[in-house]
Protein backbone atom coordinates (compact mmCIF):
# COMPACT_ATOMS: atom_id res chain seq x y z
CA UNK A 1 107.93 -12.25 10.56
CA UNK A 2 111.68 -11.72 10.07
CA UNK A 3 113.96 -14.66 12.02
CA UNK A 4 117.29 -13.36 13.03
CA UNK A 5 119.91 -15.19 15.03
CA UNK A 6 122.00 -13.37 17.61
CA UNK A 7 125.02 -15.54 18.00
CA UNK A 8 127.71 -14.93 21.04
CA UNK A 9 130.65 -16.41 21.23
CA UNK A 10 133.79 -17.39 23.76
CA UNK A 11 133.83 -15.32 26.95
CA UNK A 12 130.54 -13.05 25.81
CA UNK A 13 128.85 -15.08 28.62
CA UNK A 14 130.36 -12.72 31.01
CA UNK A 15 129.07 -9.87 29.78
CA UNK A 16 128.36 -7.26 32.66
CA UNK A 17 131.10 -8.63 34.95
CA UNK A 18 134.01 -9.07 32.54
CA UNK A 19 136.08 -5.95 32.04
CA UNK A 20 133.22 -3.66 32.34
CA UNK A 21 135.29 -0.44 31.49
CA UNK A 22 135.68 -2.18 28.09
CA UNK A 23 132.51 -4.44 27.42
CA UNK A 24 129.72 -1.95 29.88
CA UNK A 25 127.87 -3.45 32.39
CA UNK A 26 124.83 -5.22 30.57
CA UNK A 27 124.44 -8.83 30.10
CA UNK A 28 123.84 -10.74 27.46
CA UNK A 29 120.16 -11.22 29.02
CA UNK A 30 119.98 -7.50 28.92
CA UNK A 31 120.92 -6.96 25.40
CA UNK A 32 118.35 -9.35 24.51
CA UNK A 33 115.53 -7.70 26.29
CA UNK A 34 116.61 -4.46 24.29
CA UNK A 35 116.65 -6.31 20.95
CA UNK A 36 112.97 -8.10 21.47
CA UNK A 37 111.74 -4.57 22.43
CA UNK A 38 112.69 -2.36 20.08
CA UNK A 39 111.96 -5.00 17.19
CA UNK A 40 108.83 -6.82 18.19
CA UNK A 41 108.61 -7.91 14.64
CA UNK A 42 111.72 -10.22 15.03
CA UNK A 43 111.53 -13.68 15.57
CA UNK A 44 115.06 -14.10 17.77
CA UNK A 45 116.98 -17.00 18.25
CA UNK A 46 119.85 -16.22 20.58
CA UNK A 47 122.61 -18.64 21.70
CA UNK A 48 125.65 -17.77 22.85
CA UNK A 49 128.53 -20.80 23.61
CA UNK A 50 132.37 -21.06 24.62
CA UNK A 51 132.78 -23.78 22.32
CA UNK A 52 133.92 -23.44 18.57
CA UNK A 53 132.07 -26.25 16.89
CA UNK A 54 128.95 -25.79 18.81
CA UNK A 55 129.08 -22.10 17.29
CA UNK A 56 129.64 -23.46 13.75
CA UNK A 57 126.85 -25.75 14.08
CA UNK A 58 124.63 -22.70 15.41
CA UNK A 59 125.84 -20.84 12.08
CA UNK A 60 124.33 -23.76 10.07
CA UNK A 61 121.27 -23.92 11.71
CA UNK A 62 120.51 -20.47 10.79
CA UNK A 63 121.17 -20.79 7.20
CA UNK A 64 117.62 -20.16 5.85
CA UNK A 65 117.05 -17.31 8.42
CA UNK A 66 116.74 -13.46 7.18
CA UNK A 67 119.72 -12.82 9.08
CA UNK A 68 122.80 -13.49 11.87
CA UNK A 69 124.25 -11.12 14.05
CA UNK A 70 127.66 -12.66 15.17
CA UNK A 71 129.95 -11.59 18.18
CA UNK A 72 132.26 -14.39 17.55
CA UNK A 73 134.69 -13.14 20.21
CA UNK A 74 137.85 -13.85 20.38
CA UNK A 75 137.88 -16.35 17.57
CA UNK A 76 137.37 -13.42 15.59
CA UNK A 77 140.97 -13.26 15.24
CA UNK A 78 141.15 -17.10 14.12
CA UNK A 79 138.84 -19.03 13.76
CA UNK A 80 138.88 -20.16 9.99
CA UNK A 81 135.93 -23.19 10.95
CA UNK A 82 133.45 -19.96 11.57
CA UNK A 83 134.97 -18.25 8.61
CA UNK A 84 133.99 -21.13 6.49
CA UNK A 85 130.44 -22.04 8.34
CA UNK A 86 129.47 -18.02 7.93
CA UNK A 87 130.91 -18.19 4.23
CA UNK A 88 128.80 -21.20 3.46
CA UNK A 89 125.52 -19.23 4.71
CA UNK A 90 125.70 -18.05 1.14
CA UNK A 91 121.49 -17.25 1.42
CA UNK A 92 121.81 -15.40 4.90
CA UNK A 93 122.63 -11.79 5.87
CA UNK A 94 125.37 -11.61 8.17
CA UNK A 95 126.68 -8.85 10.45
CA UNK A 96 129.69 -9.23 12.41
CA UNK A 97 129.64 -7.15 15.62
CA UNK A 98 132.19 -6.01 18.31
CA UNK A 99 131.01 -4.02 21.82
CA UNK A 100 134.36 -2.15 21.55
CA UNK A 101 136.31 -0.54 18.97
CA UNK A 102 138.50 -3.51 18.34
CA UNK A 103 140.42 -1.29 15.77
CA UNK A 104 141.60 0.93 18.95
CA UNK A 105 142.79 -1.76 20.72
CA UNK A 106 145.67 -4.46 20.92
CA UNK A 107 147.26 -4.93 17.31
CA UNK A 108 146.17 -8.80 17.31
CA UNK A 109 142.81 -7.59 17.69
CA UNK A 110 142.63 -5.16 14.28
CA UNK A 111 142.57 -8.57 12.37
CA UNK A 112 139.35 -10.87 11.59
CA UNK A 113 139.47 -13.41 9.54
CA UNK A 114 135.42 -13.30 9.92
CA UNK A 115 135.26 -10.27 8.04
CA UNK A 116 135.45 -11.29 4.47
CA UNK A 117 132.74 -14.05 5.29
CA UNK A 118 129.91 -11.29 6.21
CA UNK A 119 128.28 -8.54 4.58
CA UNK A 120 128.58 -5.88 7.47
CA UNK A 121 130.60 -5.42 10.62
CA UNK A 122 129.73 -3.15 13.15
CA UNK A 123 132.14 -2.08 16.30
CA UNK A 124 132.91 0.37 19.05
CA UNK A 125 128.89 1.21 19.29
CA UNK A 126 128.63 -1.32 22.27
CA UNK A 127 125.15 -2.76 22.33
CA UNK A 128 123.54 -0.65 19.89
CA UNK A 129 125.79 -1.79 17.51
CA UNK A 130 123.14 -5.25 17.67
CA UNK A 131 120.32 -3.08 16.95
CA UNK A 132 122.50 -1.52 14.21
CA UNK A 133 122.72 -4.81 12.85
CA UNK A 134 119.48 -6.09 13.15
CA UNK A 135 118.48 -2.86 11.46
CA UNK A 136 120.83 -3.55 8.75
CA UNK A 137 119.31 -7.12 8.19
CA UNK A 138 115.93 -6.08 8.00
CA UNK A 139 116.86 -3.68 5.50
CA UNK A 140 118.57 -6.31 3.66
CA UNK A 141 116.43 -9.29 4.37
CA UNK A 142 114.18 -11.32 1.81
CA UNK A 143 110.92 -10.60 3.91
């Protein structure tokens, strides 16, 4: 059975409440339920946190895993700790995700430093752009 860790970050808590005419109106809990049901085969871990270093530690604990699907949030734009845990998860398949089209957005948003520490990034699809990812893991994945 594949393992693949679906990892939230800042503010992604808030999902279904928080700017709903940008993020939609499921939660987190609801994105999960869609993810265990349309890939019973997947052994999920999902975690989702506000704070930085408890996200780089979650990035660590998945190294050995088939796969991580990150929505890191806003540290997306910053956050060179994640860049360097995801980066490190040399042995791991890792798909950076956004619910919106980040690229059609803000101009501060357009940049991640995640990016060059993954091997996919998926936005604008809103939550099927997790099962895009999980897709893409599988696909990819050492099992």
């Amino acid at each position: 059975m594949a393992r693949v860790f679906v990892l939230n970050g800042v503010n992604l808590g808030a999902l279904g409440t928080r700017r709903p005419e940008v993020y939609g109106t499921l939660t987190l809990k609801d994105i999960e339920e869609r993810l265990r049901d349309r890939f019973p085969q997947v052994d999920f871990e999902f975690r989702q946190t506000d704070y930085e270093g408890e996200m780089v530690g979650y990035v660590r604990e998945a190294g050995g895993s088939d796969g991580i699907v990150i929505n890191p949030g806003a540290w997306t734009h910053y956050s060179y700790a994640l860049h360097d845990a995801l980066e490190a998860a040399e042995d791991v398949v890792k798909v950076e995700t956004h619910l919106s089209n980040v690229h059609a957005r803000e101009p501060w948003r357009r940049h991640s430093v995640i990016s060059p520490a993954v091997n996919a990034v998926v936005a604008g699809m809103g939550p099927y752009g997790y099962e895009t990812a999980v897709d893409y893991i599988l696909g990819r994945s050492k099992t």
